[in-house]
C-alpha atoms as a PDB file:
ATOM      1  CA  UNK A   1       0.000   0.000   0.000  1.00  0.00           C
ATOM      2  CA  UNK A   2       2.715   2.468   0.570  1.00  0.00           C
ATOM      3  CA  UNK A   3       4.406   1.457  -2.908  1.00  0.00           C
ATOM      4  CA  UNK A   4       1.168   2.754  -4.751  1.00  0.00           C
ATOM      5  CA  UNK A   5       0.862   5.716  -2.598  1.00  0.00           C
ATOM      6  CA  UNK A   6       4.564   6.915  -3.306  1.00  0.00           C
ATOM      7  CA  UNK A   7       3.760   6.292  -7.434  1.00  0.00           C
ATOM      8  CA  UNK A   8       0.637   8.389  -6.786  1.00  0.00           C
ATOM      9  CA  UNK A   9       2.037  11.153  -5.194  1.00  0.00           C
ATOM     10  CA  UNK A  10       4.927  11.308  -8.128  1.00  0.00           C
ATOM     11  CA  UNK A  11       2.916  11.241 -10.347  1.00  0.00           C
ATOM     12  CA  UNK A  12       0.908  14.095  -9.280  1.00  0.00           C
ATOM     13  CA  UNK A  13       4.448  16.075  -8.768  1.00  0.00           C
ATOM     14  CA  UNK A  14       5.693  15.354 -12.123  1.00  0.00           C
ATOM     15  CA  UNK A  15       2.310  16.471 -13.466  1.00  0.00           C
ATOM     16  CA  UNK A  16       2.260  19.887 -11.166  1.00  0.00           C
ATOM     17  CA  UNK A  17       5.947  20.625 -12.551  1.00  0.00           C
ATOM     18  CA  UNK A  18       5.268  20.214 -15.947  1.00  0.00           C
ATOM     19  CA  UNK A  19       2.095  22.676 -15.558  1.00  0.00           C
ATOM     20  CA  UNK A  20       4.570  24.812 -14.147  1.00  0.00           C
ATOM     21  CA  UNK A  21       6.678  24.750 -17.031  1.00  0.00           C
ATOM     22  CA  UNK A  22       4.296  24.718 -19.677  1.00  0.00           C
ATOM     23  CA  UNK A  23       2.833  28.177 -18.290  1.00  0.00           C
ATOM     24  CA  UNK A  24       6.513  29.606 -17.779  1.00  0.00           C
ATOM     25  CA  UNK A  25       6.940  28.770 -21.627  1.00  0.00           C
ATOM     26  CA  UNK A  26       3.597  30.293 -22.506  1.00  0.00           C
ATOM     27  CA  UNK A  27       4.639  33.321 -20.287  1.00  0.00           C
ATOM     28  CA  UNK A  28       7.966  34.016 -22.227  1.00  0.00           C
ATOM     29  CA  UNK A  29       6.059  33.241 -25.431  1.00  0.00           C
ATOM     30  CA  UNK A  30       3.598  36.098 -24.850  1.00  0.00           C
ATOM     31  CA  UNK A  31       6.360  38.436 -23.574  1.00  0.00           C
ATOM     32  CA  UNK A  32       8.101  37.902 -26.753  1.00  0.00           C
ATOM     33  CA  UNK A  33       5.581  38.772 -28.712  1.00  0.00           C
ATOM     34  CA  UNK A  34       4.302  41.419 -27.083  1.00  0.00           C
ATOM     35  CA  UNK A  35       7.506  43.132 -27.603  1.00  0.00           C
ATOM     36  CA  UNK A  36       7.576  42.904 -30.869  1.00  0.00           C
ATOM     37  CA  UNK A  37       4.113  44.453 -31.572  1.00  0.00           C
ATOM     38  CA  UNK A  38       5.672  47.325 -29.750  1.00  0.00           C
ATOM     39  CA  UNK A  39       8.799  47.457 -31.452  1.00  0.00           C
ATOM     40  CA  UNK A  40       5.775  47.480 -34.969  1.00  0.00           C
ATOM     41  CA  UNK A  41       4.409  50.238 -33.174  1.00  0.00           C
ATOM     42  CA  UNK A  42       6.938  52.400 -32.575  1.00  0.00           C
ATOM     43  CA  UNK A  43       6.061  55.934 -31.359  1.00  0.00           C
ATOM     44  CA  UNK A  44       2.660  56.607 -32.440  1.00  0.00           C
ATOM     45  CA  UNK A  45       0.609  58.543 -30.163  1.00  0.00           C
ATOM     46  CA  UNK A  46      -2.202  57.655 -27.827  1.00  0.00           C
ATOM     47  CA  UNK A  47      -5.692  58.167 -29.440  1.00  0.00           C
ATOM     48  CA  UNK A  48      -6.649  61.055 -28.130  1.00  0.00           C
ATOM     49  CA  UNK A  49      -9.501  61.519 -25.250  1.00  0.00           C
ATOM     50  CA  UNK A  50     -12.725  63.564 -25.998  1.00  0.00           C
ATOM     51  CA  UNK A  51     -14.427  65.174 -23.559  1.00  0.00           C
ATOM     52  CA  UNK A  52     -17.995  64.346 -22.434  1.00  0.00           C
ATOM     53  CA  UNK A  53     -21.307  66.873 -22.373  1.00  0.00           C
ATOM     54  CA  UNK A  54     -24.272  66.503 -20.949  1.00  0.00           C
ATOM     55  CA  UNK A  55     -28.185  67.140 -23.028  1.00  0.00           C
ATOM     56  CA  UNK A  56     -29.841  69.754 -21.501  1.00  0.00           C
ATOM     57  CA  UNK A  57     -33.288  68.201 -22.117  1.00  0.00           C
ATOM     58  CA  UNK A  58     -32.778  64.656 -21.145  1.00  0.00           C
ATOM     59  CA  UNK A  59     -29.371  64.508 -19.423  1.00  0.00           C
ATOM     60  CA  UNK A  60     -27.820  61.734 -21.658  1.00  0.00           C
ATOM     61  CA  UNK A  61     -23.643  62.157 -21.541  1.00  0.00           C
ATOM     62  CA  UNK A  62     -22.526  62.326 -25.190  1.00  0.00           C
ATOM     63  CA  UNK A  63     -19.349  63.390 -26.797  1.00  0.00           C
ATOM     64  CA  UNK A  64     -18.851  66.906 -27.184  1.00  0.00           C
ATOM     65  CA  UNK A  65     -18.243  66.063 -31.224  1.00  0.00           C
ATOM     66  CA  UNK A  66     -21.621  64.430 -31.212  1.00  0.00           C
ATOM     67  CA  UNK A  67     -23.738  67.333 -29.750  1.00  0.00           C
ATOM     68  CA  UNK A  68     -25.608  70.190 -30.916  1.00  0.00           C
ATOM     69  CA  UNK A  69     -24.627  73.631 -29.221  1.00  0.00           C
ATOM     70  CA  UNK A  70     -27.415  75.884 -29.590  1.00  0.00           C
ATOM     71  CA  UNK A  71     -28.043  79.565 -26.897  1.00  0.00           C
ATOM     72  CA  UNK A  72     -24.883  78.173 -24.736  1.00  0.00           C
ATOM     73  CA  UNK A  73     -26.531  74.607 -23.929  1.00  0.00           C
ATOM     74  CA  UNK A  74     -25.530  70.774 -25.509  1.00  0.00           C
ATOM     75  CA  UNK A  75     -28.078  68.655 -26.631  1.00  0.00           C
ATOM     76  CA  UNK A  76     -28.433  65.395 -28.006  1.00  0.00           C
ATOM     77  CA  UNK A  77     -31.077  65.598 -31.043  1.00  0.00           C
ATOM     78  CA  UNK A  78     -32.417  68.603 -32.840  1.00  0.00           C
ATOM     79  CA  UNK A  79     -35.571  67.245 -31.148  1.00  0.00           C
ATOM     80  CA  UNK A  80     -34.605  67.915 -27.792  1.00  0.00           C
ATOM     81  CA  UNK A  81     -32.812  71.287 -28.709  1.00  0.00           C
ATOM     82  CA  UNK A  82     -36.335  72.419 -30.286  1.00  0.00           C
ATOM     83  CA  UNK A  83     -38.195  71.396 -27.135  1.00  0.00           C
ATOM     84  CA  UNK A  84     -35.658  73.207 -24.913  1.00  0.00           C
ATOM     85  CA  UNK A  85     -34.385  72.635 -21.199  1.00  0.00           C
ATOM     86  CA  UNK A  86     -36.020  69.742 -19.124  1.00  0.00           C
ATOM     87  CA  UNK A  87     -38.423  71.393 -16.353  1.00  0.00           C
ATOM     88  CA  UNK A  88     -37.620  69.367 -13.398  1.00  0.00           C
END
């Protein structure tokens, strides 16, 4: 009985170390290649952030490219610009 139990628990080591390894290897894999997409990269800059405005009618955020600017207020549809400010 203590014969098997030995063979078990090697067997379970061998199989834990060889996870280990096979993860290490897919570690240095994705490194690898990860630094070569940024070497393809190079210096291009970060896409650049827009800033978000609120609709005066319904309060939806929207980006400010996306918006109508009418009498000093953002909205999100002609619609909503023609039916003005939300009375709340």
């Amino acid at each position: 009985m203590g014969k098997l139990l030995f063979w078990i628990v090697l067997i379970i080591l061998v199989l834990f170390v060889a996870r280990i390894a096979g993860r290490m290897a897919a570690q240095r894999q994705a490194d690898a290649q990860g630094g070569q997409k940024k070497k393809a990269q190079g210096a291009q800059p970060p896409p650049s952030l827009e800033s978000m405005v609120r609709c005066a009618h319904c309060g939806i955020h929207l980006p400010r490219s996306e918006a109508l600017l009418q009498n000093g207020q953002t909205w999100c549809s002609a619609d909503h610009a023609r039916l003005g400010p939300a009375k709340r």
